[in-house]
C-alpha atoms as a PDB file:
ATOM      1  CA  UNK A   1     -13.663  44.951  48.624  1.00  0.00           C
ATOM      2  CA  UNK A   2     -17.101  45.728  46.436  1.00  0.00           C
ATOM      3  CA  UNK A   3     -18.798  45.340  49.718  1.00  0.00           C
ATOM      4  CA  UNK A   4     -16.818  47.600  51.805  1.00  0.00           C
ATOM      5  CA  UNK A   5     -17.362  50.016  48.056  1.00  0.00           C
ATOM      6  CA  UNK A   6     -21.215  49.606  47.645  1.00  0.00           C
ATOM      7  CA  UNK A   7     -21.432  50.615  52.126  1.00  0.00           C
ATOM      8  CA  UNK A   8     -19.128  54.006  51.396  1.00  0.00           C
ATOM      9  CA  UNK A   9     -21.629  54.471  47.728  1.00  0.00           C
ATOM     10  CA  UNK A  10     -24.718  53.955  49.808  1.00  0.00           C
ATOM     11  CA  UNK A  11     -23.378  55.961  52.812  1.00  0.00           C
ATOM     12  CA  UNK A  12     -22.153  58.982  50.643  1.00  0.00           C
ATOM     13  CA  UNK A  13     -25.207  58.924  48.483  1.00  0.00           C
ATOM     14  CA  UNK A  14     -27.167  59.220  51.624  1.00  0.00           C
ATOM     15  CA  UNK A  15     -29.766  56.916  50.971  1.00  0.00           C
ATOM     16  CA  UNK A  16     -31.724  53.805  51.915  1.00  0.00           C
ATOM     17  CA  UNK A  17     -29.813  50.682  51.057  1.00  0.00           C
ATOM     18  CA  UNK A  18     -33.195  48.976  50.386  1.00  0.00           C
ATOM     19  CA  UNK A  19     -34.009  52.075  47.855  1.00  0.00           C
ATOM     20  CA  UNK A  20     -31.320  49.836  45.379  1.00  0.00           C
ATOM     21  CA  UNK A  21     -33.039  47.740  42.748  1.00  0.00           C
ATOM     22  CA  UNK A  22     -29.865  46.545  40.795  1.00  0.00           C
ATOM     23  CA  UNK A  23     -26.158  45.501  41.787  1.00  0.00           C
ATOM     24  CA  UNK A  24     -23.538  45.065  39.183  1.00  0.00           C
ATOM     25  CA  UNK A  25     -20.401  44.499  39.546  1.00  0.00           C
ATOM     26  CA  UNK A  26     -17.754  44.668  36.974  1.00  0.00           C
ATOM     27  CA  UNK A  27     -14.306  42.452  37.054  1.00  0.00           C
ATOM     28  CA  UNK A  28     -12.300  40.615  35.322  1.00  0.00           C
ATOM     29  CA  UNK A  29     -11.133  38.633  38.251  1.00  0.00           C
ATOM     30  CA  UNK A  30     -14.505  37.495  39.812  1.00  0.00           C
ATOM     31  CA  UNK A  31     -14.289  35.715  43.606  1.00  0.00           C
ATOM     32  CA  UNK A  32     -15.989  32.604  42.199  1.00  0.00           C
ATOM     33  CA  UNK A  33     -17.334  31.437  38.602  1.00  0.00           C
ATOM     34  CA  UNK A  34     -20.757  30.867  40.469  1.00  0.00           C
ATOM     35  CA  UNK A  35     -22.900  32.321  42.727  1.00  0.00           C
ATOM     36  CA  UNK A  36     -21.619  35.930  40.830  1.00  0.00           C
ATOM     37  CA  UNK A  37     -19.169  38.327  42.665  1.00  0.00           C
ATOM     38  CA  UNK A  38     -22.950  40.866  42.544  1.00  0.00           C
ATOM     39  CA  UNK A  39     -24.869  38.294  44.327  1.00  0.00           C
ATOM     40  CA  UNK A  40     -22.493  38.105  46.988  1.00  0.00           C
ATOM     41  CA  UNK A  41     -22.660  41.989  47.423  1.00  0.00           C
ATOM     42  CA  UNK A  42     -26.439  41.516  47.254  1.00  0.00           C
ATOM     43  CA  UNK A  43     -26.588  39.106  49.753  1.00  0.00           C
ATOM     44  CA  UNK A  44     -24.132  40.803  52.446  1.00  0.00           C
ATOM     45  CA  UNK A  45     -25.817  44.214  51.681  1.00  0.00           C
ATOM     46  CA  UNK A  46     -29.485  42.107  53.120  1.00  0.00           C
ATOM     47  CA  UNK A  47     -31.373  43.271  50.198  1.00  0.00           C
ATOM     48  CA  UNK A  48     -33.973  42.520  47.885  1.00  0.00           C
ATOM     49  CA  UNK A  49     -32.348  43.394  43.997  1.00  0.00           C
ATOM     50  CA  UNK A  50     -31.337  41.687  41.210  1.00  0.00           C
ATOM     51  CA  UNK A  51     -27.668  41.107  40.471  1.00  0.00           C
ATOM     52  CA  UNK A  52     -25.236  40.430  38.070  1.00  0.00           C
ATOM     53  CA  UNK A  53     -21.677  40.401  37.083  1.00  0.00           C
ATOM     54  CA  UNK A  54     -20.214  42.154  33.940  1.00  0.00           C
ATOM     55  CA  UNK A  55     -16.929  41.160  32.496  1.00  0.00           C
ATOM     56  CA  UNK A  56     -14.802  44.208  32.722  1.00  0.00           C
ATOM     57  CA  UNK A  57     -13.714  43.751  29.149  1.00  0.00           C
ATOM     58  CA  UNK A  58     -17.167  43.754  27.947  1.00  0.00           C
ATOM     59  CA  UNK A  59     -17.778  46.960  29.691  1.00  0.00           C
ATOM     60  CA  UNK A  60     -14.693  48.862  28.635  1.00  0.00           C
ATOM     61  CA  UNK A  61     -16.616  48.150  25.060  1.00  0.00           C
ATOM     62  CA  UNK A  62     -19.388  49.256  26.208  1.00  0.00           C
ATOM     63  CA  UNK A  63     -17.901  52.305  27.359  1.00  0.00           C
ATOM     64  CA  UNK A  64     -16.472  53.221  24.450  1.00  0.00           C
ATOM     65  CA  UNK A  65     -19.432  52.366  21.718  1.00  0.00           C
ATOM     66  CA  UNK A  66     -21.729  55.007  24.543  1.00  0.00           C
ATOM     67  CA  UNK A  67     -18.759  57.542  24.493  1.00  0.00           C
ATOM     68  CA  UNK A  68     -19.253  57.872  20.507  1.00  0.00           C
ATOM     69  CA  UNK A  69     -22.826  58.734  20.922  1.00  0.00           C
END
């Protein structure tokens, strides 16, 4: 499913897949503990960017500690 989401991103945004420096993908119920759920996007995309996974819980805190500021 974040595949099939970062193709319909990268098609509406109407750009160059390989323009994409950074994949991150948050969940809190990740395909495998390793390689991360953002490599495998990475990887199926075919391009060159870092990637990591972000616990959905952690970033619901983030969001809210950057929605005070």
């Amino acid at each position: 499913m974040a595949f099939r989401a970062a193709e319909k991103a990268i098609e509406d945004a109407g750009i160059d897949k390989n323009e994409i420096d950074l994949v991150i993908v948050a969940t809190m119920t990740p395909d495998y503990g390793t390689p991360s759920t953002a490599a495998l996007v990475q990887d199926k995309l075919g391009i060159n960017a870092a990637a990591f996974d972000l616990g959905a819980a952690l970033y619901r805190i983030c969001l809210c500690l950057f929605s005070w500021t």
